[in-house]
PDB file of N, CA and C in Angstrom:
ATOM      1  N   UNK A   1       0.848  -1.176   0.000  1.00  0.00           N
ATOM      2  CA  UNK A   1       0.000   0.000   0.000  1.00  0.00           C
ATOM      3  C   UNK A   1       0.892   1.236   0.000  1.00  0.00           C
ATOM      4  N   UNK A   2       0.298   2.403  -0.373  1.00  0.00           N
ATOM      5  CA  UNK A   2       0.932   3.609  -0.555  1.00  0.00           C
ATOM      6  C   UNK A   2       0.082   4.644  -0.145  1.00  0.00           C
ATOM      7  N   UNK A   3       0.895   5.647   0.857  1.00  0.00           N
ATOM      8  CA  UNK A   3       0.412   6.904   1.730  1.00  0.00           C
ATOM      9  C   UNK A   3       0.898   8.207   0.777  1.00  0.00           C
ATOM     10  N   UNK A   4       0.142   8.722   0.090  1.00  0.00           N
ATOM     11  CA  UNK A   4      -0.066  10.109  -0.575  1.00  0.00           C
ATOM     12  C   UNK A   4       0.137  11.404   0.158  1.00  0.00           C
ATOM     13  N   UNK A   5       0.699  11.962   0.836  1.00  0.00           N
ATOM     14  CA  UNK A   5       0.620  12.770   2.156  1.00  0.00           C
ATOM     15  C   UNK A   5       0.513  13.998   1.381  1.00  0.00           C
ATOM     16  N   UNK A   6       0.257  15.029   1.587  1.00  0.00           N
ATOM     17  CA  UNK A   6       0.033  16.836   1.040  1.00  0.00           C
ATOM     18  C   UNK A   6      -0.100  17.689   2.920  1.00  0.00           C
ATOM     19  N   UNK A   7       1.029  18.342   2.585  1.00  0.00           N
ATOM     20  CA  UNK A   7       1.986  19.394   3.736  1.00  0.00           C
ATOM     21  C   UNK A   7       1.649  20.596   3.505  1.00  0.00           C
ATOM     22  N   UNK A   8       0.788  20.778   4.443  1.00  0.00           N
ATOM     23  CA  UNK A   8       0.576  22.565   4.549  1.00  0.00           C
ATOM     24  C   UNK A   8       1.298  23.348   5.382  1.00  0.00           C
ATOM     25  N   UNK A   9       2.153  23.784   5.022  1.00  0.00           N
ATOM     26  CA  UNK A   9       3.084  24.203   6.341  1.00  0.00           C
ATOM     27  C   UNK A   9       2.873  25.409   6.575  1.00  0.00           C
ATOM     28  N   UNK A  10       3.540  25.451   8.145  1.00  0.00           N
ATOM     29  CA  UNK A  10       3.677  27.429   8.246  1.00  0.00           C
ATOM     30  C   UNK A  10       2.265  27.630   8.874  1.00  0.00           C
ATOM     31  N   UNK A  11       2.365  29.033   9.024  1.00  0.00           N
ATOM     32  CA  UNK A  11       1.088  30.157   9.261  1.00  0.00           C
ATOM     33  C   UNK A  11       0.470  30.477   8.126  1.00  0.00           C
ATOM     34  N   UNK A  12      -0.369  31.070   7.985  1.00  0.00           N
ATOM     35  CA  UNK A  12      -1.684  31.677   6.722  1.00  0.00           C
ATOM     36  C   UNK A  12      -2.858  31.248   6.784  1.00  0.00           C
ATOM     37  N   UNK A  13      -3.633  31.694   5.582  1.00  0.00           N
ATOM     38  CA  UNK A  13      -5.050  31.409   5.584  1.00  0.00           C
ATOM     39  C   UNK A  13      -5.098  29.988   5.432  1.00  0.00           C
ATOM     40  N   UNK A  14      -6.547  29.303   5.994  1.00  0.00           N
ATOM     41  CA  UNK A  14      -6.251  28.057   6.028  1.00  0.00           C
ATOM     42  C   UNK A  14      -7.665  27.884   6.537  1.00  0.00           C
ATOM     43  N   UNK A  15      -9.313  27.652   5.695  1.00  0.00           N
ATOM     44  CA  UNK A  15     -10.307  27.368   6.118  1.00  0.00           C
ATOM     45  C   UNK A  15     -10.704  26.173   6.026  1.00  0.00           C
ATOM     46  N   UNK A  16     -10.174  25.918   7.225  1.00  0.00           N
ATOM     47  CA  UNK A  16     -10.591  24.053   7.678  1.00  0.00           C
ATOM     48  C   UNK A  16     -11.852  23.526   7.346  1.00  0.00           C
ATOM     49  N   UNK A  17     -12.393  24.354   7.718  1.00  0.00           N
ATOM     50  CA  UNK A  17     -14.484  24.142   7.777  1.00  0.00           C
ATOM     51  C   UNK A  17     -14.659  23.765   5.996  1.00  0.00           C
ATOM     52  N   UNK A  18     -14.287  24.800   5.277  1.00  0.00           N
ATOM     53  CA  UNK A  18     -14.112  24.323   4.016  1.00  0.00           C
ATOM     54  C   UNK A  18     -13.211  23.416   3.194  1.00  0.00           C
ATOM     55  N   UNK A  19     -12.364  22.743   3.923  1.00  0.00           N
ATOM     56  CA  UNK A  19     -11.540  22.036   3.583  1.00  0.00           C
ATOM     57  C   UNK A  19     -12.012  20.458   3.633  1.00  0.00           C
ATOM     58  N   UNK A  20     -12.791  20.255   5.096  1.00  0.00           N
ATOM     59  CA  UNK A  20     -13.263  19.377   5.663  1.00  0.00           C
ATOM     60  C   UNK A  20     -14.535  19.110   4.757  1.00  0.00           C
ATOM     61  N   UNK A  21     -14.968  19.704   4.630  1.00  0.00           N
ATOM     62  CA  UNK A  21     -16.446  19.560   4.275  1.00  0.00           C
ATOM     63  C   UNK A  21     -16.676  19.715   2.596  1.00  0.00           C
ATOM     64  N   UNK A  22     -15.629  20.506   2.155  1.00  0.00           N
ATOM     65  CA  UNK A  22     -15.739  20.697   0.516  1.00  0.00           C
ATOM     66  C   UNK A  22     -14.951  19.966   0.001  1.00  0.00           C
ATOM     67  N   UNK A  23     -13.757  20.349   0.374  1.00  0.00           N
ATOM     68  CA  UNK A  23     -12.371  19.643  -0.583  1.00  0.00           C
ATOM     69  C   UNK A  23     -12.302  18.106  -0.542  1.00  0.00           C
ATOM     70  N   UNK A  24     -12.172  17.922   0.682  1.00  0.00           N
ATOM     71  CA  UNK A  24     -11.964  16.650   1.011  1.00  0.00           C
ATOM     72  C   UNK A  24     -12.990  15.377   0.776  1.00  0.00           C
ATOM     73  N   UNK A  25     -14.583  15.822   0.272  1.00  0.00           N
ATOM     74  CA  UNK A  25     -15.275  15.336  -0.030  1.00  0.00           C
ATOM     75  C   UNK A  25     -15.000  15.207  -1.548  1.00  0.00           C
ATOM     76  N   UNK A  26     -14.376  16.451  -2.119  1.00  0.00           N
ATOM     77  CA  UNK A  26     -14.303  16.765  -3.716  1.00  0.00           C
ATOM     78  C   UNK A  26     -13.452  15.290  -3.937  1.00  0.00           C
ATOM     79  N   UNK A  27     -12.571  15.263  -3.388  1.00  0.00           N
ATOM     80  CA  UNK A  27     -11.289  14.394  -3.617  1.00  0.00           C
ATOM     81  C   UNK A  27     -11.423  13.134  -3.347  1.00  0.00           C
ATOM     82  N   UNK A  28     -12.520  12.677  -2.694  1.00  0.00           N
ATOM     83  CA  UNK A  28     -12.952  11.049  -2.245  1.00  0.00           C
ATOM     84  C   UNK A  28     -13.970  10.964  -3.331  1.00  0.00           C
ATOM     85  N   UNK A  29     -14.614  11.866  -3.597  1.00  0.00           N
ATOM     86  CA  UNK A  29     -15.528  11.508  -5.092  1.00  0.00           C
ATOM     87  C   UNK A  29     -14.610  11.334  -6.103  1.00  0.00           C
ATOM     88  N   UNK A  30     -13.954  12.489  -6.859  1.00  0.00           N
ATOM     89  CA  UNK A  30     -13.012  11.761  -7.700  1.00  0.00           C
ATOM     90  C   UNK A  30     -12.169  10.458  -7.558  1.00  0.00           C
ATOM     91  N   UNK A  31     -11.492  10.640  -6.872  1.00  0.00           N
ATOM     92  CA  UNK A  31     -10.495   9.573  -6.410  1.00  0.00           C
ATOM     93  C   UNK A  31     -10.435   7.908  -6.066  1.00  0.00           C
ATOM     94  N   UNK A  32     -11.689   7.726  -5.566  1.00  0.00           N
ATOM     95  CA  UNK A  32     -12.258   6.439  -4.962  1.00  0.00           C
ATOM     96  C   UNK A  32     -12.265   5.801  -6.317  1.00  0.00           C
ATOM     97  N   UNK A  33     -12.677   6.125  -7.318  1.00  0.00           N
ATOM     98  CA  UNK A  33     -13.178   5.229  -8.908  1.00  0.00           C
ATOM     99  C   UNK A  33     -11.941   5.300  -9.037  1.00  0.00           C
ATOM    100  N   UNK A  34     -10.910   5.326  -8.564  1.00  0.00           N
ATOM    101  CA  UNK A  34      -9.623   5.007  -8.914  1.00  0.00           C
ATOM    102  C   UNK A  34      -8.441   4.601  -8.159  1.00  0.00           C
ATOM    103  N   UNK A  35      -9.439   3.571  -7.343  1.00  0.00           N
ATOM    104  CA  UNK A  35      -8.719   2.925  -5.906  1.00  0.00           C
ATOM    105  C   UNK A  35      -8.112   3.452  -4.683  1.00  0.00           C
ATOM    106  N   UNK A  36      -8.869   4.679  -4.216  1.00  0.00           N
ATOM    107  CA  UNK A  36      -8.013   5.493  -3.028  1.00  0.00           C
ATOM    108  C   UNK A  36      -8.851   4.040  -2.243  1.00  0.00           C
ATOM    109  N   UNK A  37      -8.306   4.360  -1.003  1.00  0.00           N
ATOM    110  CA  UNK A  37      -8.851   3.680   0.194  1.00  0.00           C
ATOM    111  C   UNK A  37      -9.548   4.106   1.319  1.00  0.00           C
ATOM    112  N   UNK A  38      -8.879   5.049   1.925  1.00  0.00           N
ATOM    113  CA  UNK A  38      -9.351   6.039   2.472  1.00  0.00           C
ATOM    114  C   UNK A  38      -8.193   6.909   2.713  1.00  0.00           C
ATOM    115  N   UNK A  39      -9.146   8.300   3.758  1.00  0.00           N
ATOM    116  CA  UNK A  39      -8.259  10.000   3.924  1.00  0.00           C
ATOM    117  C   UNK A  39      -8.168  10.119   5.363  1.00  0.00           C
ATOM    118  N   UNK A  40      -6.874  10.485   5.815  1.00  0.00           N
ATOM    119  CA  UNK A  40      -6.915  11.152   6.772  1.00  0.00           C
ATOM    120  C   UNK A  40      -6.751  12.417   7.262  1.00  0.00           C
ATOM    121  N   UNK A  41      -6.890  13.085   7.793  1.00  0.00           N
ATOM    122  CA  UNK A  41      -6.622  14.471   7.864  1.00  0.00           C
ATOM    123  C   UNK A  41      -6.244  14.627   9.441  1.00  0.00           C
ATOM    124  N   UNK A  42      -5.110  15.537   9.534  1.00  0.00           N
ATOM    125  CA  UNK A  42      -4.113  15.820  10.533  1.00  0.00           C
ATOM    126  C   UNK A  42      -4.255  17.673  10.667  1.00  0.00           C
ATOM    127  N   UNK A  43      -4.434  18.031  11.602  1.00  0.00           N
ATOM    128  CA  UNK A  43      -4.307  19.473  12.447  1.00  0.00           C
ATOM    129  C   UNK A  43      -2.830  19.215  13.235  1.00  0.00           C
ATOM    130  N   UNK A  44      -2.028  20.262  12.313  1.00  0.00           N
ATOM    131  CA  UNK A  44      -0.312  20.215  13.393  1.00  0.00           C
ATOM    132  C   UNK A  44      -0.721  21.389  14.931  1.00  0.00           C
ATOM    133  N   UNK A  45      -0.544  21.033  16.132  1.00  0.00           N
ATOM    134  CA  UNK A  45      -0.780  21.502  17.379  1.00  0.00           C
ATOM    135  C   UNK A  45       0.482  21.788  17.686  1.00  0.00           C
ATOM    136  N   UNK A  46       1.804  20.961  18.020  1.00  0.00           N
ATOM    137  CA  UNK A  46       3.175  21.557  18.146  1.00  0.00           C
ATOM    138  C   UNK A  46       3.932  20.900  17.201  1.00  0.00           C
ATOM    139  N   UNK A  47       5.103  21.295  17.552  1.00  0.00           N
ATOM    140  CA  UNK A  47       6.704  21.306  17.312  1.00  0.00           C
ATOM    141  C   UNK A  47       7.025  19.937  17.975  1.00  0.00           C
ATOM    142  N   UNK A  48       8.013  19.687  18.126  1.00  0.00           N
ATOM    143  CA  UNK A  48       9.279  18.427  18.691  1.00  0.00           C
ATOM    144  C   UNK A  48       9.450  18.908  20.580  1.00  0.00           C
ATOM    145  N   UNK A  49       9.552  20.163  20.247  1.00  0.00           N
ATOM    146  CA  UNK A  49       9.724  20.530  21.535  1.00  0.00           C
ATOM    147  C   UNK A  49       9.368  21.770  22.409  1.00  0.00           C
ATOM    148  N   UNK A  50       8.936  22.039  23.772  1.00  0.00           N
ATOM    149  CA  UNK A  50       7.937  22.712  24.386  1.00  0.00           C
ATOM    150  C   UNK A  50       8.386  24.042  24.110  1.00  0.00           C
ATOM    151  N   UNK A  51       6.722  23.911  23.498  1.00  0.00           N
ATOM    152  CA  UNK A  51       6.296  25.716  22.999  1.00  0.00           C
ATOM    153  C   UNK A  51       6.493  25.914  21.638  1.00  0.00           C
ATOM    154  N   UNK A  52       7.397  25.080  20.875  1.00  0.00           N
ATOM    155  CA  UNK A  52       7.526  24.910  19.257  1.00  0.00           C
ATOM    156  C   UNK A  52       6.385  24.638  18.556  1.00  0.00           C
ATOM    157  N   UNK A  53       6.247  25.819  17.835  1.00  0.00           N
ATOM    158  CA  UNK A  53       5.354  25.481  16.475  1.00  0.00           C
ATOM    159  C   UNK A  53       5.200  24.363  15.702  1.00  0.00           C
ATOM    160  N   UNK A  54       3.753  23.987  15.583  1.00  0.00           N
ATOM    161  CA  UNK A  54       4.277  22.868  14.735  1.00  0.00           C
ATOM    162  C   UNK A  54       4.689  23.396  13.231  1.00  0.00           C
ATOM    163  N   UNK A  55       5.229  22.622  12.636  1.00  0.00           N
ATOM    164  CA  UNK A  55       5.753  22.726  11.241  1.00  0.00           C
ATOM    165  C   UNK A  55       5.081  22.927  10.384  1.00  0.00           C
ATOM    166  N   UNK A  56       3.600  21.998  10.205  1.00  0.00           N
ATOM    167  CA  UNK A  56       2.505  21.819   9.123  1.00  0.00           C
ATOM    168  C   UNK A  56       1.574  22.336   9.768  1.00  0.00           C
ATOM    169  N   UNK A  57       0.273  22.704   9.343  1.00  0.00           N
ATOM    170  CA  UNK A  57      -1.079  23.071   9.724  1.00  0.00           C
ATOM    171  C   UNK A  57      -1.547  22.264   9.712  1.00  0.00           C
ATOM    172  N   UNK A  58      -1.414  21.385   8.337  1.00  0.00           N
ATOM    173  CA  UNK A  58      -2.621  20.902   8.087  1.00  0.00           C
ATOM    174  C   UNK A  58      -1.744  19.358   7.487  1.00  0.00           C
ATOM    175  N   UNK A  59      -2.754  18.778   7.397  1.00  0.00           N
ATOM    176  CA  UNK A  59      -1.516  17.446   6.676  1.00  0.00           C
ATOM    177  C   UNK A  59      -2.767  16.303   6.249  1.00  0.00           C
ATOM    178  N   UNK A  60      -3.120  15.880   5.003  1.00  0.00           N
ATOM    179  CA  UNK A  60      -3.955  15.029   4.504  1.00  0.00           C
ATOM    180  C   UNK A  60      -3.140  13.927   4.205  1.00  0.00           C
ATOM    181  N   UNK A  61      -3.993  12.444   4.115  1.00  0.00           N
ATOM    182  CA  UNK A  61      -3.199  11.224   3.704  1.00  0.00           C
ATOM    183  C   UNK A  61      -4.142  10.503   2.754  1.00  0.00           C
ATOM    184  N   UNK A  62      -3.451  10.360   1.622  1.00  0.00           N
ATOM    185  CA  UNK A  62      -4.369   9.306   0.927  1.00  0.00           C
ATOM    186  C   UNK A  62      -3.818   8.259   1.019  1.00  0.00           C
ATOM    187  N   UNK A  63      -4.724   6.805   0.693  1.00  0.00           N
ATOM    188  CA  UNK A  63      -3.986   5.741   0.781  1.00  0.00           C
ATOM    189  C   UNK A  63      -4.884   5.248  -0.526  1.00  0.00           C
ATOM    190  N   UNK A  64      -3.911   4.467  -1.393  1.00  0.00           N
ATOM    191  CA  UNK A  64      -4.087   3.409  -2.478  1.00  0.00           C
ATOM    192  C   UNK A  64      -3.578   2.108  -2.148  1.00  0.00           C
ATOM    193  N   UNK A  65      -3.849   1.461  -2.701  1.00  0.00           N
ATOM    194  CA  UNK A  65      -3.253   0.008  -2.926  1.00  0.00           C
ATOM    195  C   UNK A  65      -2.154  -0.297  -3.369  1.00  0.00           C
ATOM    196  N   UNK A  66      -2.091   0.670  -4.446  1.00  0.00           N
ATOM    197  CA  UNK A  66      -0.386   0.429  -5.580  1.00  0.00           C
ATOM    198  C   UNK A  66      -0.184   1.630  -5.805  1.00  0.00           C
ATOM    199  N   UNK A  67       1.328   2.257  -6.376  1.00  0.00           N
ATOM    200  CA  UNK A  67       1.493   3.400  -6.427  1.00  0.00           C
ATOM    201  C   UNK A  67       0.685   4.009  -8.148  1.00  0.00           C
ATOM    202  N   UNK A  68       0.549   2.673  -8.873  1.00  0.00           N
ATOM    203  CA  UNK A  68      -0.216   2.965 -10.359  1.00  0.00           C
ATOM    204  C   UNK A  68      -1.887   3.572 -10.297  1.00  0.00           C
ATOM    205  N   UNK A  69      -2.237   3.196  -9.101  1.00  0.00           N
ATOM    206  CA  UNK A  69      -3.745   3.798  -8.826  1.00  0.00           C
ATOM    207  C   UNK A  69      -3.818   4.795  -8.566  1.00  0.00           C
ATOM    208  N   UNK A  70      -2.770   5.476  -7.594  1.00  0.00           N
ATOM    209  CA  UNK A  70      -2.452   6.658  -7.484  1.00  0.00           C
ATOM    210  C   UNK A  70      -2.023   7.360  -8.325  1.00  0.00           C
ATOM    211  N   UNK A  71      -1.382   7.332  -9.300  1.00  0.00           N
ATOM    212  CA  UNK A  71      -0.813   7.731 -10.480  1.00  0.00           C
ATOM    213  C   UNK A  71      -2.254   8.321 -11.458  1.00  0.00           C
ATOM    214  N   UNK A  72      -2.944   7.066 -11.278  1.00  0.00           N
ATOM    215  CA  UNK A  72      -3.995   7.164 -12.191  1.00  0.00           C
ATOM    216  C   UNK A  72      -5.178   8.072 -11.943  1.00  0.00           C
ATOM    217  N   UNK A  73      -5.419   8.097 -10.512  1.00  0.00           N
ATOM    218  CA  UNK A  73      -5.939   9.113  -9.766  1.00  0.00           C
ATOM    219  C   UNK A  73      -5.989  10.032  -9.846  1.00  0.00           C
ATOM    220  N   UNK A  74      -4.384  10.623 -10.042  1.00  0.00           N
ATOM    221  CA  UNK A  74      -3.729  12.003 -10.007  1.00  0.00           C
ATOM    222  C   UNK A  74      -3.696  12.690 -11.083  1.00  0.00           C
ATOM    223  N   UNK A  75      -3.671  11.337 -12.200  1.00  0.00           N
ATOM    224  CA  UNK A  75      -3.313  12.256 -13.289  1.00  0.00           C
ATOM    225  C   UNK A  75      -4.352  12.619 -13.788  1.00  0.00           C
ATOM    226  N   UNK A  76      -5.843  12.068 -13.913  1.00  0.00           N
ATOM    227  CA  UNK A  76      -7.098  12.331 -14.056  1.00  0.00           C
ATOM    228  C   UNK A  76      -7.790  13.298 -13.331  1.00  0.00           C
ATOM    229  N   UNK A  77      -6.948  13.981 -12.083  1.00  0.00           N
ATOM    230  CA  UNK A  77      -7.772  14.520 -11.577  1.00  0.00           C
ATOM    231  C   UNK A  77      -7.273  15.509 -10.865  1.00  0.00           C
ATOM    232  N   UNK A  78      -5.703  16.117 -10.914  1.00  0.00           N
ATOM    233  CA  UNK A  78      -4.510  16.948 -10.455  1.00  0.00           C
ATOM    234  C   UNK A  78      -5.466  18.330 -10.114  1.00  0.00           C
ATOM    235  N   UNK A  79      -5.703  19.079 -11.883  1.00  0.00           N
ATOM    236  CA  UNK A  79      -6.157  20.149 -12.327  1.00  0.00           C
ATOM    237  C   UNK A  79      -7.349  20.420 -11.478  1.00  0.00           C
ATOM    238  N   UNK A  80      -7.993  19.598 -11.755  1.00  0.00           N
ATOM    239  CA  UNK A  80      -9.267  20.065 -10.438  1.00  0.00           C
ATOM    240  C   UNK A  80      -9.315  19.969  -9.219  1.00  0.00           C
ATOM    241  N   UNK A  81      -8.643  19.718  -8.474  1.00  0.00           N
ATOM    242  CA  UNK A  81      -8.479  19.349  -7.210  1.00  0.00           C
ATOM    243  C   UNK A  81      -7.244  20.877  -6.767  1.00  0.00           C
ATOM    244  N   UNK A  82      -6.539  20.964  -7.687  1.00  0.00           N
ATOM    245  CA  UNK A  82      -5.177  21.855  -7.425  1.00  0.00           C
ATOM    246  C   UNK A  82      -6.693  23.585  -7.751  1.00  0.00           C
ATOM    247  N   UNK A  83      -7.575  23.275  -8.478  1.00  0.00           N
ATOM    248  CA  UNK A  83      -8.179  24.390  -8.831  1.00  0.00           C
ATOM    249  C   UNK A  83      -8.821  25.051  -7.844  1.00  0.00           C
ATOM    250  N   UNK A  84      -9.335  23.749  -7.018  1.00  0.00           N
ATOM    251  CA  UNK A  84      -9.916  24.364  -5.660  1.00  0.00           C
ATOM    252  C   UNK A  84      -9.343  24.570  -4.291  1.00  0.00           C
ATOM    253  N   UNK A  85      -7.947  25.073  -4.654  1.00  0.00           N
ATOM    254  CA  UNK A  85      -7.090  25.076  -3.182  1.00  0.00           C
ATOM    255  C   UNK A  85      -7.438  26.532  -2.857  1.00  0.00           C
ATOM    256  N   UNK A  86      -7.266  27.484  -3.799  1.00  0.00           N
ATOM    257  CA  UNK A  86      -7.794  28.864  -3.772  1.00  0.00           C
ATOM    258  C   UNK A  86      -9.466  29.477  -2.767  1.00  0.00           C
ATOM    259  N   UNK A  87     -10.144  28.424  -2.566  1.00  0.00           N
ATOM    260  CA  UNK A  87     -10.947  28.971  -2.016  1.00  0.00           C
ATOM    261  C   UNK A  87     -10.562  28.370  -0.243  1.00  0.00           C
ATOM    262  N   UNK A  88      -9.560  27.725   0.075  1.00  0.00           N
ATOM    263  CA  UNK A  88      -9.333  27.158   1.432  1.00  0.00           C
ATOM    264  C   UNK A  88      -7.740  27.645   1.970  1.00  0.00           C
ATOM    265  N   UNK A  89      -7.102  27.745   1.013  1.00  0.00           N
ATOM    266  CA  UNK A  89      -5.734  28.535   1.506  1.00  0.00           C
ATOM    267  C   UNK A  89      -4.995  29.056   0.448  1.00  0.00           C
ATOM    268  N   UNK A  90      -4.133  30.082   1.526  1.00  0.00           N
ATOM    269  CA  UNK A  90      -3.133  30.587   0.460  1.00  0.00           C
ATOM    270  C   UNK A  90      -1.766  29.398   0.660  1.00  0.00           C
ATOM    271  N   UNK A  91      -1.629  28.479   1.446  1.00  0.00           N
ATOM    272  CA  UNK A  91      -0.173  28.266   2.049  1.00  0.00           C
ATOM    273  C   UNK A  91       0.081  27.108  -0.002  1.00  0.00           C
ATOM    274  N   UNK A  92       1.405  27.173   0.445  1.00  0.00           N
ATOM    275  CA  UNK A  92       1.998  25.964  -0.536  1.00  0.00           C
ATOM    276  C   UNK A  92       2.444  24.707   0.151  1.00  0.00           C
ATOM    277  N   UNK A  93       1.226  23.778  -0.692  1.00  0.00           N
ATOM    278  CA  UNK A  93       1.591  22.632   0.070  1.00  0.00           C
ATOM    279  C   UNK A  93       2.495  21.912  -0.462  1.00  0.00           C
ATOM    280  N   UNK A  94       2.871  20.481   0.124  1.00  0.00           N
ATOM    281  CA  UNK A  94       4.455  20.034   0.036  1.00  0.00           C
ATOM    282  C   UNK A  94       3.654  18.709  -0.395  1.00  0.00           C
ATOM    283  N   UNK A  95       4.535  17.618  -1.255  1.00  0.00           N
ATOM    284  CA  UNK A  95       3.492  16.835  -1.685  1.00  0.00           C
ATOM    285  C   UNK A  95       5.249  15.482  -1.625  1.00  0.00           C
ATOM    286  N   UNK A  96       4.151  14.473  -0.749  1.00  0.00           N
ATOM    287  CA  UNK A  96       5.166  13.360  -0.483  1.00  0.00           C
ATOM    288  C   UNK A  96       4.089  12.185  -0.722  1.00  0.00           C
ATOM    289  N   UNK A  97       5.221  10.784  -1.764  1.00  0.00           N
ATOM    290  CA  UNK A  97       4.359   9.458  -1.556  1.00  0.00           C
ATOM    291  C   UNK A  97       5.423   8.619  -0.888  1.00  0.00           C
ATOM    292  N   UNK A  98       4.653   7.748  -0.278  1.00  0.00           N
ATOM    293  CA  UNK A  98       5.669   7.199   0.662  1.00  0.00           C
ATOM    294  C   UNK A  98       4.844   5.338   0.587  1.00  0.00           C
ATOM    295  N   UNK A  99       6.098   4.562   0.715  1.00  0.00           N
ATOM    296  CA  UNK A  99       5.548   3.356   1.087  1.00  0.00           C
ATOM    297  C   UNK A  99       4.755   2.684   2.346  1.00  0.00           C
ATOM    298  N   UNK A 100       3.509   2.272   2.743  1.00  0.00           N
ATOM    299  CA  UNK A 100       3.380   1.836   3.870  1.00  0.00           C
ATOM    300  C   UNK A 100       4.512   0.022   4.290  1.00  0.00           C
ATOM    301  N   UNK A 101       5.299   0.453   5.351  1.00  0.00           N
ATOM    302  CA  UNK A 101       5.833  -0.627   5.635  1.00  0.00           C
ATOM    303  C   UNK A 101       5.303  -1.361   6.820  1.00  0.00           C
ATOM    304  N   UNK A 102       4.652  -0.967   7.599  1.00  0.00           N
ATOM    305  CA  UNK A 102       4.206  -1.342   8.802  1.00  0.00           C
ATOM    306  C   UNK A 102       2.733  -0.779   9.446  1.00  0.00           C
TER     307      UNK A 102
END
């Protein structure tokens, strides 16, 4: 299996309420007809150490089966998904796939 992660880092605008409820719904409709599994979504609270910021705001996970579903996912469906970041933040997110090993 394979973890899709997208990194919102830093301070800025950042409307969760719409993120939660619009985006993240946008992206399990597309996505699912093309083997996601499921999403998680992460709120960063701190840093490593007391009183440190956390790093990310915000932090989503997709999970597929193979990294080709994801591929296939993405590439069908980048443009629209990247179209509606504008109405939930300004930040630039950071975009990591990673293997699940455990």
């Amino acid at each position: 299996m394979i973890k899709a992660t997208v990194f919102y880092p830093g301070e800025g605008r950042f409307d969760l309420g719409y993120y939660l409820n619009s985006h993240i719904p946008l992206l399990e409709k597309l996505m699912k007809p093309y083997g996601l599994v499921h999403v998680e979504v992460d709120r960063g609270i701190a840093g490593g150490g007391p009183g440190e910021a956390a790093p990310f705001a915000v932090m989503a996970h997709m999970v597929f089966d193979s990294i080709e579903d994801f591929e296939k996912a993405s590439g069908a469906h980048d443009a629209d998904l990247a179209a509606d970041v504008k109405h939930f933040t300004d930040l630039e997110p950071i975009f990591q796939v990673s293997e699940i090993i455990r």
